[in-house]
Structures are given as C-alpha cells and as structure tokens.
Protein backbone atom coordinates (compact mmCIF):
# COMPACT_ATOMS: atom_id res chain seq x y z
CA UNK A 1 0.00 0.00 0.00
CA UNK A 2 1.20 3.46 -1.10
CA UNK A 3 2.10 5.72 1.80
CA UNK A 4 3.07 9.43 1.58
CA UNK A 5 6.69 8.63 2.98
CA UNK A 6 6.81 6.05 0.27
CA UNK A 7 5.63 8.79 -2.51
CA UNK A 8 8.30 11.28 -0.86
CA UNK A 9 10.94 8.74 -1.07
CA UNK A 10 9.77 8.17 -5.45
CA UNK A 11 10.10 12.02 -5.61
CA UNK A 12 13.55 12.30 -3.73
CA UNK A 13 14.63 10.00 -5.93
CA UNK A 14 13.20 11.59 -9.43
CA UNK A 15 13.74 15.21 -8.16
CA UNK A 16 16.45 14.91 -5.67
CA UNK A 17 19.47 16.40 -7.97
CA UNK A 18 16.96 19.38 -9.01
CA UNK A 19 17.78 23.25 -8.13
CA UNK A 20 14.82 25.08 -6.35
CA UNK A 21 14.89 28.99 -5.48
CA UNK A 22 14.61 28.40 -1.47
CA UNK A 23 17.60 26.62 -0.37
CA UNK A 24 18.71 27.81 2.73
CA UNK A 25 21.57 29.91 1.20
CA UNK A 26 19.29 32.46 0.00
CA UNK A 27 19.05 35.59 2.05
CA UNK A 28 15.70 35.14 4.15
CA UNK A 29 14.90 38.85 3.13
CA UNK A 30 14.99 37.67 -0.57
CA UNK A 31 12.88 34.66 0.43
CA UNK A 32 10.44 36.80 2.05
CA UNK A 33 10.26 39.13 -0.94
CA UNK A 34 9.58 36.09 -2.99
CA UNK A 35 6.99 34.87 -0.98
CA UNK A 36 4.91 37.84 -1.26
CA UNK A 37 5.74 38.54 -5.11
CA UNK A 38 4.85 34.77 -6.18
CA UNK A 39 1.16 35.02 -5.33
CA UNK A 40 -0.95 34.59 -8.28
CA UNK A 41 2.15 34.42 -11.06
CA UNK A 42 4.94 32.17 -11.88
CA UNK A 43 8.10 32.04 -10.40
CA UNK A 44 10.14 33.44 -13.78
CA UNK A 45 7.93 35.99 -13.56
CA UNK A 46 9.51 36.81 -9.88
CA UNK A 47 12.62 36.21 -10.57
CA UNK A 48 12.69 39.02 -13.15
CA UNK A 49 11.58 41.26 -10.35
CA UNK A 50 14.19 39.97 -7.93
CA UNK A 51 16.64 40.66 -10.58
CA UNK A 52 15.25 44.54 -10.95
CA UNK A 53 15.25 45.07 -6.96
CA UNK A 54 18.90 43.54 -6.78
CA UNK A 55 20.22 45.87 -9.67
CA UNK A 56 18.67 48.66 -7.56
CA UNK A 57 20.23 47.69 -4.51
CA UNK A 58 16.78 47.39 -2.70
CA UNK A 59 16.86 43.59 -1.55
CA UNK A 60 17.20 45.13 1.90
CA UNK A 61 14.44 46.11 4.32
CA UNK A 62 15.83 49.72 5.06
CA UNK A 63 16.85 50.64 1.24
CA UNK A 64 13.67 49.08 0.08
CA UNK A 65 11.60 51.22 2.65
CA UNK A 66 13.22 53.81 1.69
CA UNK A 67 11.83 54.19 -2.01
CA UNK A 68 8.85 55.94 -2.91
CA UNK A 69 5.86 54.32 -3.96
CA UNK A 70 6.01 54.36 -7.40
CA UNK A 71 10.28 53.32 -7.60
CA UNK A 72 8.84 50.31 -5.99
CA UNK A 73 5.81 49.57 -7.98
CA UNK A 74 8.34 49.42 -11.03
CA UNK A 75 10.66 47.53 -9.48
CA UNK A 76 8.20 44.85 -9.06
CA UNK A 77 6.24 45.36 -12.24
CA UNK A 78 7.22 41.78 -13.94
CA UNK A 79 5.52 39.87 -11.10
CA UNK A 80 2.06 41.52 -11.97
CA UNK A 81 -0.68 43.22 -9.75
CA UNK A 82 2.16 45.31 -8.85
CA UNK A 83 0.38 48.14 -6.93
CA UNK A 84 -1.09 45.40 -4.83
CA UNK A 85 2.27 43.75 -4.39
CA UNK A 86 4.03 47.19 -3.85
CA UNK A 87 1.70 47.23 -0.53
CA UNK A 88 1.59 44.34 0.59
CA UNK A 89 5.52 44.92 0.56
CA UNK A 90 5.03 48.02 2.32
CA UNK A 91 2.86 46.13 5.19
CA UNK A 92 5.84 43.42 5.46
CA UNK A 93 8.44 45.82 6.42
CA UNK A 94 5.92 47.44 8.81
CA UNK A 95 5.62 44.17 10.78
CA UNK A 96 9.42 43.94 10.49
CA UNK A 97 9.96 47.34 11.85
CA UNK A 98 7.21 46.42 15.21
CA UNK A 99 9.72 43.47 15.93
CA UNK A 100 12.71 45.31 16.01
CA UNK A 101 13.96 44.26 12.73
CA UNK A 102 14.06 41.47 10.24
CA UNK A 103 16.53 39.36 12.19
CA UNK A 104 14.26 39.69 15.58
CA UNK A 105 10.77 38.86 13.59
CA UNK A 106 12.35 35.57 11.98
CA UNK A 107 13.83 34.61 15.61
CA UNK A 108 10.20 34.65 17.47
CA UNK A 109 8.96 31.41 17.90
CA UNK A 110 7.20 29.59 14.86
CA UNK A 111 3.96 29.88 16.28
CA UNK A 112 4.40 33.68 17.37
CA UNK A 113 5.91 34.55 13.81
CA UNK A 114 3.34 32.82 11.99
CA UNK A 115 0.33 34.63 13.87
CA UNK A 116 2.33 37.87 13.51
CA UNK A 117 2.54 37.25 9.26
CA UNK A 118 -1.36 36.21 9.43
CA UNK A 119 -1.98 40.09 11.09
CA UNK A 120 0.01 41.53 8.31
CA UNK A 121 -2.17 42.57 5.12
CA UNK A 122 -1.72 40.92 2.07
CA UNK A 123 -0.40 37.55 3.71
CA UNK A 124 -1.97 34.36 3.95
CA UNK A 125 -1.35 30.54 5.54
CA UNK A 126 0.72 29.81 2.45
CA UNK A 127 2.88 32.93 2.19
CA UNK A 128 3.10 33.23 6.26
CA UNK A 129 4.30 29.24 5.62
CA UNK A 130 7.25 30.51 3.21
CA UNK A 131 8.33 32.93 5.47
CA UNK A 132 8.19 30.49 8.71
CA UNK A 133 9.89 27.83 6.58
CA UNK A 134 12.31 29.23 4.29
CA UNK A 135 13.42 32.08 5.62
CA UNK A 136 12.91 31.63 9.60
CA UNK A 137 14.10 28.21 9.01
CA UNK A 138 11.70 26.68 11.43
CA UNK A 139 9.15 24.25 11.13
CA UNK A 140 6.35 24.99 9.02
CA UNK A 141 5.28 22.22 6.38
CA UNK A 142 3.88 24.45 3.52
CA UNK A 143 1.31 23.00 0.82
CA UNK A 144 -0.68 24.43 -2.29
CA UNK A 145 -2.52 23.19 -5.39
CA UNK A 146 0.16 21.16 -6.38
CA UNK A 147 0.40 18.97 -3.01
CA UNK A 148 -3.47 18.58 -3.64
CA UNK A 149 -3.18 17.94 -7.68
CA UNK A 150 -0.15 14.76 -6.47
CA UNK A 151 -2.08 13.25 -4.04
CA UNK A 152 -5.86 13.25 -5.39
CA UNK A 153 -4.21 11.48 -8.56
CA UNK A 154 -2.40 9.18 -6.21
CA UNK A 155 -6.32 8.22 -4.36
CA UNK A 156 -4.91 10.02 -1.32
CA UNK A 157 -5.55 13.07 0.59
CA UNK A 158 -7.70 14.38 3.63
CA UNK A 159 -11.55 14.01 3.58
CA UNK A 160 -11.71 17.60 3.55
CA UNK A 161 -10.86 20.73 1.47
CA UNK A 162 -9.00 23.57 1.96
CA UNK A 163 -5.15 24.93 3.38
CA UNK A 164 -5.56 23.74 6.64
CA UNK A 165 -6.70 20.24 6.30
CA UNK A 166 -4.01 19.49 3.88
CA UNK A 167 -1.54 20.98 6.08
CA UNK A 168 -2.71 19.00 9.12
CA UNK A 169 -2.97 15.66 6.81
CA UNK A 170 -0.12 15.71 5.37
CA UNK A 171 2.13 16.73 8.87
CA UNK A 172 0.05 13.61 10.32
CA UNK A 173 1.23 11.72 7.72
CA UNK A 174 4.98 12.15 8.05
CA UNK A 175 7.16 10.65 10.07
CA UNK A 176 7.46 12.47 13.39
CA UNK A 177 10.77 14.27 13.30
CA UNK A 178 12.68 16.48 16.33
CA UNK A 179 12.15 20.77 15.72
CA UNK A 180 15.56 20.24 14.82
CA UNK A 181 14.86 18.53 12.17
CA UNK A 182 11.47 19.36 11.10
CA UNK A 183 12.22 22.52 9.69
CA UNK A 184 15.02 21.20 6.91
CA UNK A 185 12.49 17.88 6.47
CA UNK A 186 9.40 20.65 5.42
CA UNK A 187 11.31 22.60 3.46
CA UNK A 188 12.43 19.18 1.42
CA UNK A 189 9.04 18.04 1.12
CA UNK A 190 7.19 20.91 -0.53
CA UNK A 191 10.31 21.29 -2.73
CA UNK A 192 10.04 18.12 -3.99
CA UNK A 193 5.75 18.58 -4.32
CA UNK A 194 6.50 21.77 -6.15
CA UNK A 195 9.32 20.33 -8.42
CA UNK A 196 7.03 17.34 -9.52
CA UNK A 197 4.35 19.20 -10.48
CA UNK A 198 6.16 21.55 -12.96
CA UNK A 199 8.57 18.86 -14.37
CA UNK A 200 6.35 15.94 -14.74
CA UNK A 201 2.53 15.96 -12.64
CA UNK A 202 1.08 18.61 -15.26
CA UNK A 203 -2.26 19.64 -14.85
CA UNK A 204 -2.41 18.79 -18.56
CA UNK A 205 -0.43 16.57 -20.79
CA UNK A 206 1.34 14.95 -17.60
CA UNK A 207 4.51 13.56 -18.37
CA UNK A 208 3.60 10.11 -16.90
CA UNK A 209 6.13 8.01 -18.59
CA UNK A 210 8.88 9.01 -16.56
CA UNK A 211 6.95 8.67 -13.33
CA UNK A 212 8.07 6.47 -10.49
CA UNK A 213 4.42 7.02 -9.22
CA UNK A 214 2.63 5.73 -12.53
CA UNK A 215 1.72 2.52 -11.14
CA UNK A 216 -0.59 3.96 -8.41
CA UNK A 217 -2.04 7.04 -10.42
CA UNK A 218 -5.08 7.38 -11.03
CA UNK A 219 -4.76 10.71 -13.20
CA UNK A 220 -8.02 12.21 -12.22
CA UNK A 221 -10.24 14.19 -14.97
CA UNK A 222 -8.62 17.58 -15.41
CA UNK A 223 -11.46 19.42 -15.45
CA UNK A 224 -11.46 18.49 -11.29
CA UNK A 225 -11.61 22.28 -9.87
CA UNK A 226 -9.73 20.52 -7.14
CA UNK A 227 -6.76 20.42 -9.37
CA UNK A 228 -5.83 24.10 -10.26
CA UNK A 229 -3.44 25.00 -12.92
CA UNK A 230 -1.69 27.95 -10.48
CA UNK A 231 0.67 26.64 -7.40
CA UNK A 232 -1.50 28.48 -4.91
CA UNK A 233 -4.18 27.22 -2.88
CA UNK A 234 -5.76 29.99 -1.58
CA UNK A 235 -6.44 32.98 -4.50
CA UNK A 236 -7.11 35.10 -0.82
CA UNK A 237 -3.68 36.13 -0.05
C-alpha cells in the first residue's frame, strides 16, 4: 500500500538532484520578498523582479523602505498586480519594523511569527508558511494546489478541502521528526511537491512516462476544480 513517505521517497529520488529557489543559502529577506511577489504568477515571472530590486540595490528592508511608492511599484512590475504587491511589501516591512527588525521577527517562535505574518495585510497561511519555513528556518510544512493535484491522482488526501486540512494531513502523515529537524524535512518536502508538479505531474499533458508514481495514479479528470493549474491554494492572499 502506497504511503506518503513512500511517494516522498519516489520524488527524492526523481527530483532529488533538481535546483529550487529556497535553499537555505538564500538571504531570508529575498525569500520573504519572494513569498509575497509569487502570489498569483509564476516564479520566472519573480525572478525578473528579484533581478530589478537587486540591480537597484533594494533587496534590503531599510533601502527598500526607503523608495517611494512608485520606484517600488516598477521595481516589481514583472511579477504583476504590482500596486497590490508594492503594498503588501510596504505592510511586510511594517511588521518587520514592530519586531525590532528582520533578524528579531524571523527569531520569534514559529507559532508567534506565523500569527504575527497572518496580522500583516496581504499575507496568507501559504505565504506566512514561506516565510516560517524558508526564511525563519523553522518548522512549518507548507502546501498548495500542487500537493493537492499529487495526491488526489495518487487516491490520497484528507476528507476535507481547503489549506488547513491538507496541512494538518499531510504533517500527520509524516514521520514524526525532532524541531531540529522538522524545519530542513518541510522545506524538502514541498520542494520536492512543487518540483514534480512543474517537471512531470502537469495539470495537462502529464509527463507520466517518466513517473516512479505511474503505477498507483489514477490521473483524475482535469477538469477536477480541485486540481488548479496555479501553485496556490488559496487565491485570498
């Protein structure tokens, strides 16, 4: 019987010698930035913004809150809804500044950091989950549409919809792991989700031939709403 550490182990092992954006050497200010500018667009479409903010030296909280509204609005443009972005920017370095800083936010404890992200406009489970994870580097097991898309085509999956109960499923799941641990083990797992789902789970014309997984897929009917084309769960944040 197919069990999710099974199905992590087949991804490790199809996915494992794959680059993603959000290993830990990035700069957690980057990773934050990312977080907030991937909602609702793909990632090549942040990383052309990244690019712009690091050419204008503003991949730092103080330069960055230093520019005026509309230096930063361009500076984002490429990721799209970039007023919307621009603020929700804006709000992030707000929060920052009420901790004391970047470095002092991503220290609080997961749970405190998390509920402090969920207060600040414009960020939702999933982004707040980024943050936690990827740049704070503590345990916070982040899923999306993708997580959902793998495992309904596998039969698997909570009985419920929605961020939450995949978050708790899929934790419940897993093996139990020290905080130590959890954090890097997290950050692995979504990776690999993330990195199946663009280079092989497709919403359409899935590349199922090179699947480890192909024996126990079902490949539901793509017209499932379950199964969005985006990587987001939540179109809220």
């Amino acid at each position: 019987m197919l069990t999710v550490p099974g199905v992590i182990a087949a991804l490790e092992a199809m996915h494992g010698h794959r680059e993603w954006h959000w290993w830990p050497e990035k700069p957690p200010f980057e990773v934050c930035v990312g977080a907030i500018l991937v909602q609702n667009t793909a990632w090549t479409n942040v990383e052309r913004a990244l690019e712009r903010l690091r050419d204008a030296r503003a991949l730092d909280p103080a330069r960055m809150a230093a520019l005026s509204d509309a230096e930063l609005e361009s500076l984002v443009r490429p990721s799209g809804q970039y007023r919307q972005k621009a603020r929700k920017l804006r709000a992030f370095l707000a929060t920052c500044a009420g901790a004391g800083g970047l470095d002092r936010l991503l220290a609080l404890p997961a749970a405190e950091l998390r509920s402090r992200l969920l207060q600040t406009w414009g960020i939702g489970p999933e982004t707040a989950d980024c943050i936690v994870c990827y740049a704070g580097r503590q345990p916070a097991l982040v899923v999306d549409a993708y997580t959902a898309r793998l495992f309904r085509r596998l039969g698997m999956g909570p009985a419920a919809e929605g961020y939450s109960a995949w978050q708790e499923w899929l934790v419940s799941s897993l093996p139990a792991v020290t905080d130590e641990r959890a954090a890097e083990r997290y950050a692995r797992v979504h990776a690999l989700v993330v990195l199946h789902a663009k280079h092989l789970c497709r919403k359409r014309n899935p590349r199922c031939g090179a699947c480890l997984l192909r024996g126990a897929c079902t490949v539901p009917d793509a017209n499932d709403p379950r199964l969005e084309t985006g990587g987001r769960m939540s179109q809220t944040e």
